[in-house]
Protein backbone atom coordinates (compact mmCIF):
# COMPACT_ATOMS: atom_id res chain seq x y z
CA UNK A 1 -23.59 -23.63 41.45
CA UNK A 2 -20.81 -20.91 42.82
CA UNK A 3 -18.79 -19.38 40.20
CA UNK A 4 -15.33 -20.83 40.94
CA UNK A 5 -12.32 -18.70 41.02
CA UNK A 6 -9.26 -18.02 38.47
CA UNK A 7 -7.29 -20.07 41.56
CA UNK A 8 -9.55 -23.40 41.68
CA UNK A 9 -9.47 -23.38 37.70
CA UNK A 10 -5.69 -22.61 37.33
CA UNK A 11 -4.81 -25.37 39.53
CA UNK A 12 -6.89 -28.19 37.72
CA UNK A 13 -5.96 -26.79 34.39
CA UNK A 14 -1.92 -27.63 35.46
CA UNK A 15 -3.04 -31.10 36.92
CA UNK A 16 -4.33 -31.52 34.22
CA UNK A 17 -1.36 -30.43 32.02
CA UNK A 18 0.87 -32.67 34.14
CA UNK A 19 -1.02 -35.68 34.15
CA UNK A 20 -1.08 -35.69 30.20
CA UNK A 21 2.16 -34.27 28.58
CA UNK A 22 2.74 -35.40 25.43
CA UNK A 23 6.49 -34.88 24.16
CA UNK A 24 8.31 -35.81 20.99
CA UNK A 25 11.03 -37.13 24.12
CA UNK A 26 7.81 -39.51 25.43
CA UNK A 27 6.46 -40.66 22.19
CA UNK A 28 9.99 -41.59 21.13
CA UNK A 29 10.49 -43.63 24.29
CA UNK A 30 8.97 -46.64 23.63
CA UNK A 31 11.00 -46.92 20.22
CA UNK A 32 14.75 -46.13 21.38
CA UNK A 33 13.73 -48.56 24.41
CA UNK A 34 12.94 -51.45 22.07
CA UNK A 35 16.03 -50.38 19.69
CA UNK A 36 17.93 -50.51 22.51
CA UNK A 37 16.78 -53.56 23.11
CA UNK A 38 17.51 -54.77 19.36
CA UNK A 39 20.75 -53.99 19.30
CA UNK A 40 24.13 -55.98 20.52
CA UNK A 41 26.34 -53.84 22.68
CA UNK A 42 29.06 -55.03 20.45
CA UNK A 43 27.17 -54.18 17.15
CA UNK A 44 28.27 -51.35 15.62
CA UNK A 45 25.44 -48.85 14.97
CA UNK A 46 25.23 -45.62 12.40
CA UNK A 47 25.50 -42.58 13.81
CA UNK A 48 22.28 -41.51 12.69
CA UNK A 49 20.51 -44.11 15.26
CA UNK A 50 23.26 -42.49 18.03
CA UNK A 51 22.06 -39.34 17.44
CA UNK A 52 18.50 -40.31 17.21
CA UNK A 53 18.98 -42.03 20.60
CA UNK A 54 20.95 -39.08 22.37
CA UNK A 55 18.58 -36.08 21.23
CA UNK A 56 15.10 -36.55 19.95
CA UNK A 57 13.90 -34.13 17.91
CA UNK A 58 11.49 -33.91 14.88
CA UNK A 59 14.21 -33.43 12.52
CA UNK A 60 15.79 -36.73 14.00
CA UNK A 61 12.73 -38.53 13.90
CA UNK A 62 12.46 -37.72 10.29
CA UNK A 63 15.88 -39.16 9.08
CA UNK A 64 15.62 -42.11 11.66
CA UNK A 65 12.25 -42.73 9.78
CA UNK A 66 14.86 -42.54 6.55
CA UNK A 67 17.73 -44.36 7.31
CA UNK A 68 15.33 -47.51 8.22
CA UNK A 69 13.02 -47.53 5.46
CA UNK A 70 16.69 -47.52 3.08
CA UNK A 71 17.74 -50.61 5.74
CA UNK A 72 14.07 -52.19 5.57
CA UNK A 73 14.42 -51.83 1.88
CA UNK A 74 18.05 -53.41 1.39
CA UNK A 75 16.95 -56.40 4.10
CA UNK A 76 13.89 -56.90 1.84
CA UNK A 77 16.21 -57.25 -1.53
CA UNK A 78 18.39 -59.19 0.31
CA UNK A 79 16.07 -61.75 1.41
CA UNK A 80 13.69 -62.27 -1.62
CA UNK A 81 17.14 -62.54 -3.56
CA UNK A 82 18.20 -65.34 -1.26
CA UNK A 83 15.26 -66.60 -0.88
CA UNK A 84 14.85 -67.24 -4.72
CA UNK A 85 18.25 -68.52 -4.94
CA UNK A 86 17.51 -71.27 -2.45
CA UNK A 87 14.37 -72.05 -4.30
CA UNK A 88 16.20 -72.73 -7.82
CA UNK A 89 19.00 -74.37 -6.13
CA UNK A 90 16.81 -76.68 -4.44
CA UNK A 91 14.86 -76.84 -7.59
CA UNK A 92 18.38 -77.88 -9.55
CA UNK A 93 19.76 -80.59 -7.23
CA UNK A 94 16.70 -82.22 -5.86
CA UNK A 95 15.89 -85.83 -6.49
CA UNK A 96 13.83 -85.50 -9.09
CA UNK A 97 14.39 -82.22 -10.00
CA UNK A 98 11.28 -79.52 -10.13
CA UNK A 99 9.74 -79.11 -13.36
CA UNK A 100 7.64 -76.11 -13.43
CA UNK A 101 5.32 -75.92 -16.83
CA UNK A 102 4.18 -72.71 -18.89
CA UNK A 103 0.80 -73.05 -17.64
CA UNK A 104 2.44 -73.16 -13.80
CA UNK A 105 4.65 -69.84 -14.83
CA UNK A 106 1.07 -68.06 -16.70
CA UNK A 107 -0.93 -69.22 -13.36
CA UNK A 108 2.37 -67.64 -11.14
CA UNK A 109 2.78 -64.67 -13.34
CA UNK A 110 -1.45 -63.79 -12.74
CA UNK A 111 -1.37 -64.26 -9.50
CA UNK A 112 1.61 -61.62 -9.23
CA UNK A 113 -0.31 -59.21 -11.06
CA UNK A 114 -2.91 -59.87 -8.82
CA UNK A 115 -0.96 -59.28 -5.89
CA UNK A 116 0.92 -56.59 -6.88
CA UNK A 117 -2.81 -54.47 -7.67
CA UNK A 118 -3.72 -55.46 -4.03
CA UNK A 119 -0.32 -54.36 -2.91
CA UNK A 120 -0.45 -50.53 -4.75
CA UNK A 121 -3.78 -50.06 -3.60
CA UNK A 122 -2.27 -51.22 0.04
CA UNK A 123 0.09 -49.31 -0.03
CA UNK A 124 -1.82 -46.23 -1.35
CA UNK A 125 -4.50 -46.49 1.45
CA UNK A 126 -1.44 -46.60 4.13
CA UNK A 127 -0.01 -43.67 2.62
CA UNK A 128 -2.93 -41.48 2.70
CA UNK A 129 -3.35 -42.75 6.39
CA UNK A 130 -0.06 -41.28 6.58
CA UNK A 131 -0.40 -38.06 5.17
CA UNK A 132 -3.94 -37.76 7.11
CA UNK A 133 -1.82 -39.00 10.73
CA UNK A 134 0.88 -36.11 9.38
CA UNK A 135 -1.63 -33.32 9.14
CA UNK A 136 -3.67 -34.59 12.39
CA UNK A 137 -0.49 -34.56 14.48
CA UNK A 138 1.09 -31.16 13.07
CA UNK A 139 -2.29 -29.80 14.18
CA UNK A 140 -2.44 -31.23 17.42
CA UNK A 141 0.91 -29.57 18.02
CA UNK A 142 0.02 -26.30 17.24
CA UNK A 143 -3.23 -26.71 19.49
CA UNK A 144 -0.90 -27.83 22.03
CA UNK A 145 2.00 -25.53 21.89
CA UNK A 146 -1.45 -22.65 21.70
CA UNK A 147 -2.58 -24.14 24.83
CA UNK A 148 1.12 -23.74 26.80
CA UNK A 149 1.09 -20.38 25.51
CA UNK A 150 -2.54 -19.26 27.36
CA UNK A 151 -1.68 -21.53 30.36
CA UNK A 152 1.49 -19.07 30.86
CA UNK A 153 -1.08 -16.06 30.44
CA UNK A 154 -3.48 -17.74 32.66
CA UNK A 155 -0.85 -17.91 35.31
CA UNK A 156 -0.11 -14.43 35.04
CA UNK A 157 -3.55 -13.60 34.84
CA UNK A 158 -4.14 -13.92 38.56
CA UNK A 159 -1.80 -11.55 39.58
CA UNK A 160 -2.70 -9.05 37.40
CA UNK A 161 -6.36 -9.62 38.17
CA UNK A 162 -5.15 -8.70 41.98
CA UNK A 163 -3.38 -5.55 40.58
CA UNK A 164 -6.19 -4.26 38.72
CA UNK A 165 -8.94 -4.28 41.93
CA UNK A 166 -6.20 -2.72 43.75
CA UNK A 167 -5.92 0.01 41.03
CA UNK A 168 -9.77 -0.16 41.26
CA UNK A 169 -10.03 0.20 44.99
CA UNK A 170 -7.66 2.91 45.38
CA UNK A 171 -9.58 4.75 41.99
CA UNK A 172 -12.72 4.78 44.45
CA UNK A 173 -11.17 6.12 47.47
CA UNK A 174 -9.98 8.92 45.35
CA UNK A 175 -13.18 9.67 43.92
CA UNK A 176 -15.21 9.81 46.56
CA UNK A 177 -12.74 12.11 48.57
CA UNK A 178 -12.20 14.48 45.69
CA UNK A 179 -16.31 14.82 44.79
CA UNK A 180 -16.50 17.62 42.87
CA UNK A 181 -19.85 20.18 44.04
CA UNK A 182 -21.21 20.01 40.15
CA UNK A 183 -23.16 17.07 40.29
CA UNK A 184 -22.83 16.60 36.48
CA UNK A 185 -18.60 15.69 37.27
CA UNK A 186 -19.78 13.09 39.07
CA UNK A 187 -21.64 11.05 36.85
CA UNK A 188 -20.75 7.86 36.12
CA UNK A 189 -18.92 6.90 32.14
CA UNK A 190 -22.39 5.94 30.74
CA UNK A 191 -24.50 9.48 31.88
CA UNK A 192 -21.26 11.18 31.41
CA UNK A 193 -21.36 10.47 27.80
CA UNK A 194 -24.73 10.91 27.43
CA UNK A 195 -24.74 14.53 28.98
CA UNK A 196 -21.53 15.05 26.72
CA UNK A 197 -23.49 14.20 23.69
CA UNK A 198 -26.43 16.22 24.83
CA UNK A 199 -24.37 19.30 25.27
CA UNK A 200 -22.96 18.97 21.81
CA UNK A 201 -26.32 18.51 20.20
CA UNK A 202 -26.63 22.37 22.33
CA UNK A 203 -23.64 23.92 21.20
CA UNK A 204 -24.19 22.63 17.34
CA UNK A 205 -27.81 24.12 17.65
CA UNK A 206 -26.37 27.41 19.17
CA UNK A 207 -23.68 27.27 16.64
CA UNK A 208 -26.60 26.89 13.85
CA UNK A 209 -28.37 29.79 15.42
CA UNK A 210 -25.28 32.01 15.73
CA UNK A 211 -24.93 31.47 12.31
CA UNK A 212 -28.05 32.62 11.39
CA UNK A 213 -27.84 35.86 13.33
CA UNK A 214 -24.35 36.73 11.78
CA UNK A 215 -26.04 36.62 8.43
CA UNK A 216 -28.54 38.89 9.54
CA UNK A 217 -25.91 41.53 10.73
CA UNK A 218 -25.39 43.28 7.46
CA UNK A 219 -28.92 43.75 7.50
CA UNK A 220 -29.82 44.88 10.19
CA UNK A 221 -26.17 47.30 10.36
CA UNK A 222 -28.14 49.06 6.98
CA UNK A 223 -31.70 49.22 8.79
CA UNK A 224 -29.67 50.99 11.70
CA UNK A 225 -27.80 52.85 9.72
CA UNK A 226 -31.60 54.01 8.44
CA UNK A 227 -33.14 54.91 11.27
CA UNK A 228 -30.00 56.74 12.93
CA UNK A 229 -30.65 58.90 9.11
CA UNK A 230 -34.40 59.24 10.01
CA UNK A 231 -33.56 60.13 13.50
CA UNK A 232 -31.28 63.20 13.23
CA UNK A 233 -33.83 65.64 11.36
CA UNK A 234 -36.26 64.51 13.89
CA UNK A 235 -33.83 65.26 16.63
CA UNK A 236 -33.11 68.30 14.83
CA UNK A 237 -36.66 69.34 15.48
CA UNK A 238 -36.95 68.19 19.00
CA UNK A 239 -34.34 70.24 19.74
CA UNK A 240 -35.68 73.26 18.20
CA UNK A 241 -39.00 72.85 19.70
CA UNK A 242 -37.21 72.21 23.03
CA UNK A 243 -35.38 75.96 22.62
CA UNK A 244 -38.91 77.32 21.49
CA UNK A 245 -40.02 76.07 24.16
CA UNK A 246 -37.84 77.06 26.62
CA UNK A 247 -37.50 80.58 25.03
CA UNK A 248 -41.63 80.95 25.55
CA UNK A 249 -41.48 79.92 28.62
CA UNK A 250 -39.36 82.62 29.99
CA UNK A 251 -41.38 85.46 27.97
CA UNK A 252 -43.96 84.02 30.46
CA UNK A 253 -42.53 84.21 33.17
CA UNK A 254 -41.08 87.68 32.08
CA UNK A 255 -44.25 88.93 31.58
CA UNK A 256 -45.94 88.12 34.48
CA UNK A 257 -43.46 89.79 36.22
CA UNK A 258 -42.27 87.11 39.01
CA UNK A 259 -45.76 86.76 40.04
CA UNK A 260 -46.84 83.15 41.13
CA UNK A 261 -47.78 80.94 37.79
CA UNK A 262 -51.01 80.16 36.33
CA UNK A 263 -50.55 76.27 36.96
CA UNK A 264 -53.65 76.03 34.50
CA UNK A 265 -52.31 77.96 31.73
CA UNK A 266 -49.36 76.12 32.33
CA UNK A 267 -50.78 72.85 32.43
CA UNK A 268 -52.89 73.65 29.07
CA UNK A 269 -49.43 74.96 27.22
CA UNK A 270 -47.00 71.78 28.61
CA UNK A 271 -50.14 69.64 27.02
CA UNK A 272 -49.71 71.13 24.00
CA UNK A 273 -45.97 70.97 23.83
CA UNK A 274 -46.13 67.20 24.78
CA UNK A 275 -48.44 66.68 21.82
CA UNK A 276 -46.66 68.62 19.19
CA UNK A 277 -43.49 66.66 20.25
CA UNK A 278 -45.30 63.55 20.19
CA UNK A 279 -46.40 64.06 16.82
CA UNK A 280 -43.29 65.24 14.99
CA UNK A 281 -41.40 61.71 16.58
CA UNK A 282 -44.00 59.86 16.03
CA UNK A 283 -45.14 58.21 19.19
CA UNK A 284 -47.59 56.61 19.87
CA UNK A 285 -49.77 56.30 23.21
């Protein structure tokens, strides 16, 4: 099955929307029509109903629901007070008159009780269907009023989906004309990071040597500081050796008188100088 795209699923999600929108307006309708109904032209109606009928809103709804359980309430008074003083006027002047016994008014007064229990538990059932319809339809509103809110953002969505490959396209074209000649800059975001945590792991471990080394600088400042103190009597001698040489070498070559050199004896005394230096640095061979 082909993915479908943001398009295809916008458009059924706003058939959708329109083909079941649910309004305090619509679910009002079908009471202000019969009302409407109800009522005479001529009749003169409280202004709460007007109101009711002009603008719904919740907080309308709410004292419409009010005003008629006060009028549903009077109308009920009304009528079991006429009604009972039909009964015991009917009761007076009819031919012959209704006797009602103790027993009769015990069997009546039981009965009420009776009724009355069935009644509270009546009503107590219908008002936690009530309270349970309240809390099911001020949660369906907030599902629905979340669901108008992400269809706007899914409208949007497309258009910002379109905005983002552009951004994406033209990002390409620029990389690829501005390749740098390090491969490593070109690496994608994944081996990028990796190579960036690689060379940290290298610079913490060259950090960890240079550390190292640094203490070893006073240490090795004192063991140059040594040898430079070995080296000068030492140098002091090479130097002296070098004039003794140098001065015996021209008593040679004074005493022989300019004549050509004995490369032997020469080669026997240069031997021997090379040792005797060798000896007071000492080097090895």
């Amino acid at each position: 099955m082909a993915p479908r795209s943001p398009e295809d699923i916008l458009a059924q999600l706003q058939a959708l929307v329109a083909k079941q929108e649910i309004t305090i307006l619509k679910l009002s309708e079908p009471i202000s029509t019969e009302i409407a109904q109800l009522q005479d032209p001529h009749q003169r109606t409280s202004d709460i109903s007007n109101a009711s009928l002009d603008a719904t809103t919740p907080a309308s709804l709410e004292a419409d629901l009010t005003h008629y359980r006060e009028l549903f309430a009077k109308l009920r008074f009304s009528y079991v007070e006429q009604v009972t003083k039909e009964k015991f006027i009917r009761a007076i002047v009819g031919d012959p008159p209704l006797i009602v016994s103790p027993q009769e008014n015990v069997d009546l007064e039981k009965q009420n009780l009776e009724a009355k229990a069935t009644l509270k538990v009546l009503k107590t059932e219908v008002a936690d269907m009530v309270t349970d319809l309240e809390e099911k339809a001020k949660d369906l509103s907030r599902k629905y009023e979340r669901i108008k809110l992400e269809t706007v953002k899914l409208e949007e969505m497309p258009a910002k989906i379109s905005e983002l490959e552009d951004a994406v396209a033209q990002l390409r074209e620029t990389r690829a004309t501005e390749l740098s000649p390090n491969p490593e800059l070109n690496l994608p975001l994944a081996k990028t990071l990796d190579l960036v945590e690689s060379k940290k792991r290298q610079r913490a471990e060259l950090d960890r040597q240079l550390e190292q080394l640094q203490s070893q600088v006073p240490r090795k400042k004192k063991e140059l500081e040594r040898l430079h103190a070995e080296m000068q009597p030492l140098e002091a001698k090479r130097q002296n050796s070098t004039t003794a040489a140098k001065e015996s070498r021209r008593r040679k070559e004074a005493a022989l008188g300019g004549v050509e050199d004995d490369l032997e004896e020469r080669g026997r005394w240069f031997r021997a100088a090379e040792t005797g230096l060798k000896q007071m640095l000492e080097i090895e061979n």
